[in-house]
C-alpha atoms as a PDB file:
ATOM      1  CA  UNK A   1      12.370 -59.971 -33.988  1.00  0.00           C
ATOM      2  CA  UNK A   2      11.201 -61.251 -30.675  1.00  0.00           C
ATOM      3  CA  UNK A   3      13.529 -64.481 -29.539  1.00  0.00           C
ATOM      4  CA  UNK A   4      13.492 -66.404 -26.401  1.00  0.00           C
ATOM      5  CA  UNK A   5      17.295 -67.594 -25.147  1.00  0.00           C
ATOM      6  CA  UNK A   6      16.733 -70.550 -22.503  1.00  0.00           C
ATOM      7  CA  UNK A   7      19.476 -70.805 -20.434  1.00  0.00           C
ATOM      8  CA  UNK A   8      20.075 -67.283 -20.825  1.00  0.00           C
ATOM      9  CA  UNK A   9      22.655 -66.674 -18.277  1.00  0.00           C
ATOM     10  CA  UNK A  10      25.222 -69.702 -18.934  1.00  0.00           C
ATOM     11  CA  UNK A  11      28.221 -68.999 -20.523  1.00  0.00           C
ATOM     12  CA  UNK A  12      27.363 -69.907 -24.015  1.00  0.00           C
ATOM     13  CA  UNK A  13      24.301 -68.794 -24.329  1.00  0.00           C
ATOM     14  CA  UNK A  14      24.595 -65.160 -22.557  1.00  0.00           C
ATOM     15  CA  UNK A  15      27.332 -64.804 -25.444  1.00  0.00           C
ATOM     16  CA  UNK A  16      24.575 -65.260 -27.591  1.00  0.00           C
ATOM     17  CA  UNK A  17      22.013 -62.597 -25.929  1.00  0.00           C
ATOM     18  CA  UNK A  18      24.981 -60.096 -26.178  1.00  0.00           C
ATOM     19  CA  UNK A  19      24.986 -60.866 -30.085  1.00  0.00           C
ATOM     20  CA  UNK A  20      21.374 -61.052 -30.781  1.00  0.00           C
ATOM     21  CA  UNK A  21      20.702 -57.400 -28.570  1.00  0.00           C
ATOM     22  CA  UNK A  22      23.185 -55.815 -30.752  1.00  0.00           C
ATOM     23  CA  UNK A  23      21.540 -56.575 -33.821  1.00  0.00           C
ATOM     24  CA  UNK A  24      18.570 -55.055 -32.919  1.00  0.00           C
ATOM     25  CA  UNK A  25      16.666 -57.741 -31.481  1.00  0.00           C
ATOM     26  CA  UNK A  26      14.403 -58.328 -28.557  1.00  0.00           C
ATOM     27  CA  UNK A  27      15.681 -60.892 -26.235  1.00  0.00           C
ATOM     28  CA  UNK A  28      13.549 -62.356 -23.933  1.00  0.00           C
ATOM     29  CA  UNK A  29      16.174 -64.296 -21.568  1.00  0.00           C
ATOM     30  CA  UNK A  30      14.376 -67.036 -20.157  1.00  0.00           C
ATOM     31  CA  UNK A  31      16.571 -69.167 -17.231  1.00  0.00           C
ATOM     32  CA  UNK A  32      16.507 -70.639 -13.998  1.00  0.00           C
ATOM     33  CA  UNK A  33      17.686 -67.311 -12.549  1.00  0.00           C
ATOM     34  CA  UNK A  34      14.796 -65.156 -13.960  1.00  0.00           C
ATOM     35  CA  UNK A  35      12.158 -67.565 -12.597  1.00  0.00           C
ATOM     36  CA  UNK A  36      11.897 -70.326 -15.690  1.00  0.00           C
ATOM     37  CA  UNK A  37      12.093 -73.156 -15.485  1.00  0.00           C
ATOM     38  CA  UNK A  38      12.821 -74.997 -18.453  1.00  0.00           C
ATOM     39  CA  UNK A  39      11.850 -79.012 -19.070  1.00  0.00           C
ATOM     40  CA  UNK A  40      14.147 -81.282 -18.303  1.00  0.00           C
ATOM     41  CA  UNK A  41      14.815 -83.821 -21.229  1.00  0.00           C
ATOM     42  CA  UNK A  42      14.048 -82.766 -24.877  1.00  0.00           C
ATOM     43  CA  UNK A  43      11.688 -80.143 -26.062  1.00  0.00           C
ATOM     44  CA  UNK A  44      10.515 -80.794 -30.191  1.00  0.00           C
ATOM     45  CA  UNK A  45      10.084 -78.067 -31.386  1.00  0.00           C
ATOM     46  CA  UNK A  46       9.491 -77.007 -35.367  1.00  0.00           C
ATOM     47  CA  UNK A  47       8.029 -75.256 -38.268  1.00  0.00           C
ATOM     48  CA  UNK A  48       4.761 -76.081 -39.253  1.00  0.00           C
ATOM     49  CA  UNK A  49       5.970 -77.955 -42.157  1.00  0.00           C
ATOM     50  CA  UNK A  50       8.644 -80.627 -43.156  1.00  0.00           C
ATOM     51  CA  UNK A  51      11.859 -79.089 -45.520  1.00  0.00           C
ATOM     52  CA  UNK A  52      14.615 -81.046 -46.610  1.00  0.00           C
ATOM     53  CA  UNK A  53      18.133 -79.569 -46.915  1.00  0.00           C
ATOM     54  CA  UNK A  54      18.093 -80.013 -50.658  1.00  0.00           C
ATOM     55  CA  UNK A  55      14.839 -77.724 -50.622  1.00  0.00           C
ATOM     56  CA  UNK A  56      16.038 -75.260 -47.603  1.00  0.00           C
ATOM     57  CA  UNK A  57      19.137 -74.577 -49.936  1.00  0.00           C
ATOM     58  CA  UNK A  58      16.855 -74.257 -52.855  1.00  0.00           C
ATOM     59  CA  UNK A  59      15.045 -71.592 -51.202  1.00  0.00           C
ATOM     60  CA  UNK A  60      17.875 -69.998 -50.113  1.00  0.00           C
ATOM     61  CA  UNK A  61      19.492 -69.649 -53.336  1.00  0.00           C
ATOM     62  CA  UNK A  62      16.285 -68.000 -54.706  1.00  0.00           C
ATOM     63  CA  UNK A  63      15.886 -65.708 -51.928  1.00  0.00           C
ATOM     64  CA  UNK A  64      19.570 -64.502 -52.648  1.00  0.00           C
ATOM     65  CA  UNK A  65      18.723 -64.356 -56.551  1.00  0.00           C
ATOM     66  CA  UNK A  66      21.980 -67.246 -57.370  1.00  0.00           C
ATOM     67  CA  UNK A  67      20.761 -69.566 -60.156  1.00  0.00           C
ATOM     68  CA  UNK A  68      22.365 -72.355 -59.058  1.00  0.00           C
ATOM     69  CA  UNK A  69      21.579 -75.627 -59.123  1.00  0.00           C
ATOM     70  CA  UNK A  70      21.349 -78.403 -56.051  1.00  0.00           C
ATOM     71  CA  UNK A  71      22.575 -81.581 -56.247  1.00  0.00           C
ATOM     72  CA  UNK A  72      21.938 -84.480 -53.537  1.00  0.00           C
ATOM     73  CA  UNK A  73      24.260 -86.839 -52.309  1.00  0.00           C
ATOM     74  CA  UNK A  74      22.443 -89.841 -51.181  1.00  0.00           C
ATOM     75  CA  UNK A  75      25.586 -90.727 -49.925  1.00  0.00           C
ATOM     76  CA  UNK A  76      26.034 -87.329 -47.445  1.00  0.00           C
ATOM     77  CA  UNK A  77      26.303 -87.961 -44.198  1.00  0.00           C
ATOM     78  CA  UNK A  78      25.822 -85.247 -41.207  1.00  0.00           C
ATOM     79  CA  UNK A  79      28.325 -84.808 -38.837  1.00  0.00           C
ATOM     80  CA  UNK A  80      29.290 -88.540 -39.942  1.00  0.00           C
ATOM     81  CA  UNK A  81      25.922 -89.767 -39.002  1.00  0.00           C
ATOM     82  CA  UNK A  82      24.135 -91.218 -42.021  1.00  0.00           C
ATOM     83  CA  UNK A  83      20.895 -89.595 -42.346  1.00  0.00           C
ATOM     84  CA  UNK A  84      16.926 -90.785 -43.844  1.00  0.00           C
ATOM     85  CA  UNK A  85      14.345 -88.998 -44.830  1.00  0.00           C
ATOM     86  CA  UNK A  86      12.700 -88.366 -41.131  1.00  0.00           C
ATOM     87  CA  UNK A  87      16.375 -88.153 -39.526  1.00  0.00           C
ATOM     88  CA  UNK A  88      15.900 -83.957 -38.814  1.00  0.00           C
ATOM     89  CA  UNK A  89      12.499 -83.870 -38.335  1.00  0.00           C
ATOM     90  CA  UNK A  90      10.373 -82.939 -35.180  1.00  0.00           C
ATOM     91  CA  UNK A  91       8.132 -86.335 -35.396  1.00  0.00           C
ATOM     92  CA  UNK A  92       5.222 -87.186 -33.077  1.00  0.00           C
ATOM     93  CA  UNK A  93       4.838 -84.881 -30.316  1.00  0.00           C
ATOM     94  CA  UNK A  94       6.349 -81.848 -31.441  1.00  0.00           C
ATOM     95  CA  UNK A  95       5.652 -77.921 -30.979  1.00  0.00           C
ATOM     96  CA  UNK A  96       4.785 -76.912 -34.088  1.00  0.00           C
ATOM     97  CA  UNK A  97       4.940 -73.192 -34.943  1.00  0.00           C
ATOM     98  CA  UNK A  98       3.210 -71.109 -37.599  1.00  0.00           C
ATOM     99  CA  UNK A  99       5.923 -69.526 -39.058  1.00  0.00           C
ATOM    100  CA  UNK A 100       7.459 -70.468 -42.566  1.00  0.00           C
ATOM    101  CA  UNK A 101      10.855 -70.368 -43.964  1.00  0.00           C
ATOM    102  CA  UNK A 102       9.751 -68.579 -46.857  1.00  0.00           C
ATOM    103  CA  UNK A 103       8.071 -65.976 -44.312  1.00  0.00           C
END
Protein backbone atom coordinates (compact mmCIF):
# COMPACT_ATOMS: atom_id res chain seq x y z
CA UNK A 1 0.00 0.00 0.00
CA UNK A 2 1.06 3.43 -1.04
CA UNK A 3 1.10 5.93 2.27
CA UNK A 4 2.20 9.43 2.54
CA UNK A 5 4.13 10.28 6.14
CA UNK A 6 4.07 14.27 6.54
CA UNK A 7 6.61 15.28 8.63
CA UNK A 8 8.57 12.46 7.58
CA UNK A 9 11.86 13.24 9.04
CA UNK A 10 10.88 14.30 12.79
CA UNK A 11 11.53 12.06 15.35
CA UNK A 12 8.21 10.44 15.70
CA UNK A 13 7.22 10.14 12.60
CA UNK A 14 10.61 8.81 10.81
CA UNK A 15 10.05 5.96 13.56
CA UNK A 16 7.05 5.39 11.80
CA UNK A 17 8.52 5.28 8.02
CA UNK A 18 11.09 2.74 9.46
CA UNK A 19 7.95 0.55 10.57
CA UNK A 20 5.72 0.99 7.67
CA UNK A 21 8.99 0.17 4.96
CA UNK A 22 9.48 -2.98 6.78
CA UNK A 23 6.18 -4.23 6.29
CA UNK A 24 6.30 -3.99 2.85
CA UNK A 25 4.94 -0.73 2.19
CA UNK A 26 5.61 2.19 -0.04
CA UNK A 27 6.38 5.29 1.82
CA UNK A 28 6.19 8.35 0.23
CA UNK A 29 7.95 10.75 2.95
CA UNK A 30 6.58 14.00 2.42
CA UNK A 31 8.43 17.01 4.75
CA UNK A 32 9.82 20.28 4.77
CA UNK A 33 13.22 18.74 3.96
CA UNK A 34 12.13 16.92 0.72
CA UNK A 35 10.53 20.10 -0.68
CA UNK A 36 6.73 19.90 0.97
CA UNK A 37 5.38 21.94 2.42
CA UNK A 38 2.62 20.99 4.48
CA UNK A 39 -0.48 23.52 5.63
CA UNK A 40 -0.17 25.11 8.53
CA UNK A 41 -3.32 24.67 10.85
CA UNK A 42 -5.61 21.59 10.39
CA UNK A 43 -6.05 19.48 7.35
CA UNK A 44 -9.81 17.32 7.42
CA UNK A 45 -9.32 14.72 6.00
CA UNK A 46 -11.76 11.36 5.75
CA UNK A 47 -13.47 8.47 4.22
CA UNK A 48 -16.10 9.07 1.97
CA UNK A 49 -18.61 8.07 4.44
CA UNK A 50 -19.58 8.62 8.19
CA UNK A 51 -18.90 5.22 10.69
CA UNK A 52 -19.49 5.20 14.19
CA UNK A 53 -17.28 3.21 16.60
CA UNK A 54 -20.15 0.92 17.48
CA UNK A 55 -20.33 0.09 13.59
CA UNK A 56 -16.31 0.23 12.90
CA UNK A 57 -16.14 -2.53 15.70
CA UNK A 58 -19.03 -4.28 14.13
CA UNK A 59 -17.22 -4.56 11.01
CA UNK A 60 -14.29 -5.52 12.50
CA UNK A 61 -15.60 -8.35 14.35
CA UNK A 62 -17.09 -9.73 11.06
CA UNK A 63 -14.06 -9.29 9.12
CA UNK A 64 -12.21 -11.42 11.87
CA UNK A 65 -15.23 -14.04 11.81
CA UNK A 66 -15.93 -13.34 16.13
CA UNK A 67 -19.71 -13.42 16.69
CA UNK A 68 -19.77 -11.09 19.18
CA UNK A 69 -22.00 -8.72 20.04
CA UNK A 70 -21.52 -4.64 20.56
CA UNK A 71 -22.87 -2.86 23.14
CA UNK A 72 -22.89 1.15 23.43
CA UNK A 73 -22.29 3.11 26.31
CA UNK A 74 -24.01 6.35 25.93
CA UNK A 75 -22.20 7.14 28.82
CA UNK A 76 -18.38 6.43 27.15
CA UNK A 77 -16.36 9.06 27.06
CA UNK A 78 -12.98 9.37 24.81
CA UNK A 79 -9.95 10.17 26.31
CA UNK A 80 -12.36 11.75 29.10
CA UNK A 81 -13.93 13.98 26.59
CA UNK A 82 -17.64 13.28 26.30
CA UNK A 83 -18.44 12.65 22.81
CA UNK A 84 -21.95 13.30 20.22
CA UNK A 85 -22.81 11.95 17.34
CA UNK A 86 -20.64 14.45 14.93
CA UNK A 87 -17.73 14.61 17.70
CA UNK A 88 -15.11 12.33 15.19
CA UNK A 89 -16.28 13.35 12.12
CA UNK A 90 -14.54 15.36 9.25
CA UNK A 91 -17.60 18.04 8.95
CA UNK A 92 -17.78 20.87 6.39
CA UNK A 93 -14.76 21.29 4.46
CA UNK A 94 -13.16 18.09 4.56
CA UNK A 95 -10.97 15.87 2.03
CA UNK A 96 -12.96 13.22 1.40
CA UNK A 97 -11.41 10.04 -0.04
CA UNK A 98 -12.88 7.14 -2.01
CA UNK A 99 -11.78 4.45 -0.13
CA UNK A 100 -14.04 2.33 2.30
CA UNK A 101 -13.41 0.54 5.45
CA UNK A 102 -14.93 -2.45 4.21
CA UNK A 103 -12.47 -2.10 1.06
Amino acid sequence: MKITVVGATGLICSKGVDLLEGDGHDVVAASRASGADPANGVVKIGGPENVSFADLARMVLAKRGADMTVVVDPQATYFGTPLTETSLVTGKGANLGTVRFTD
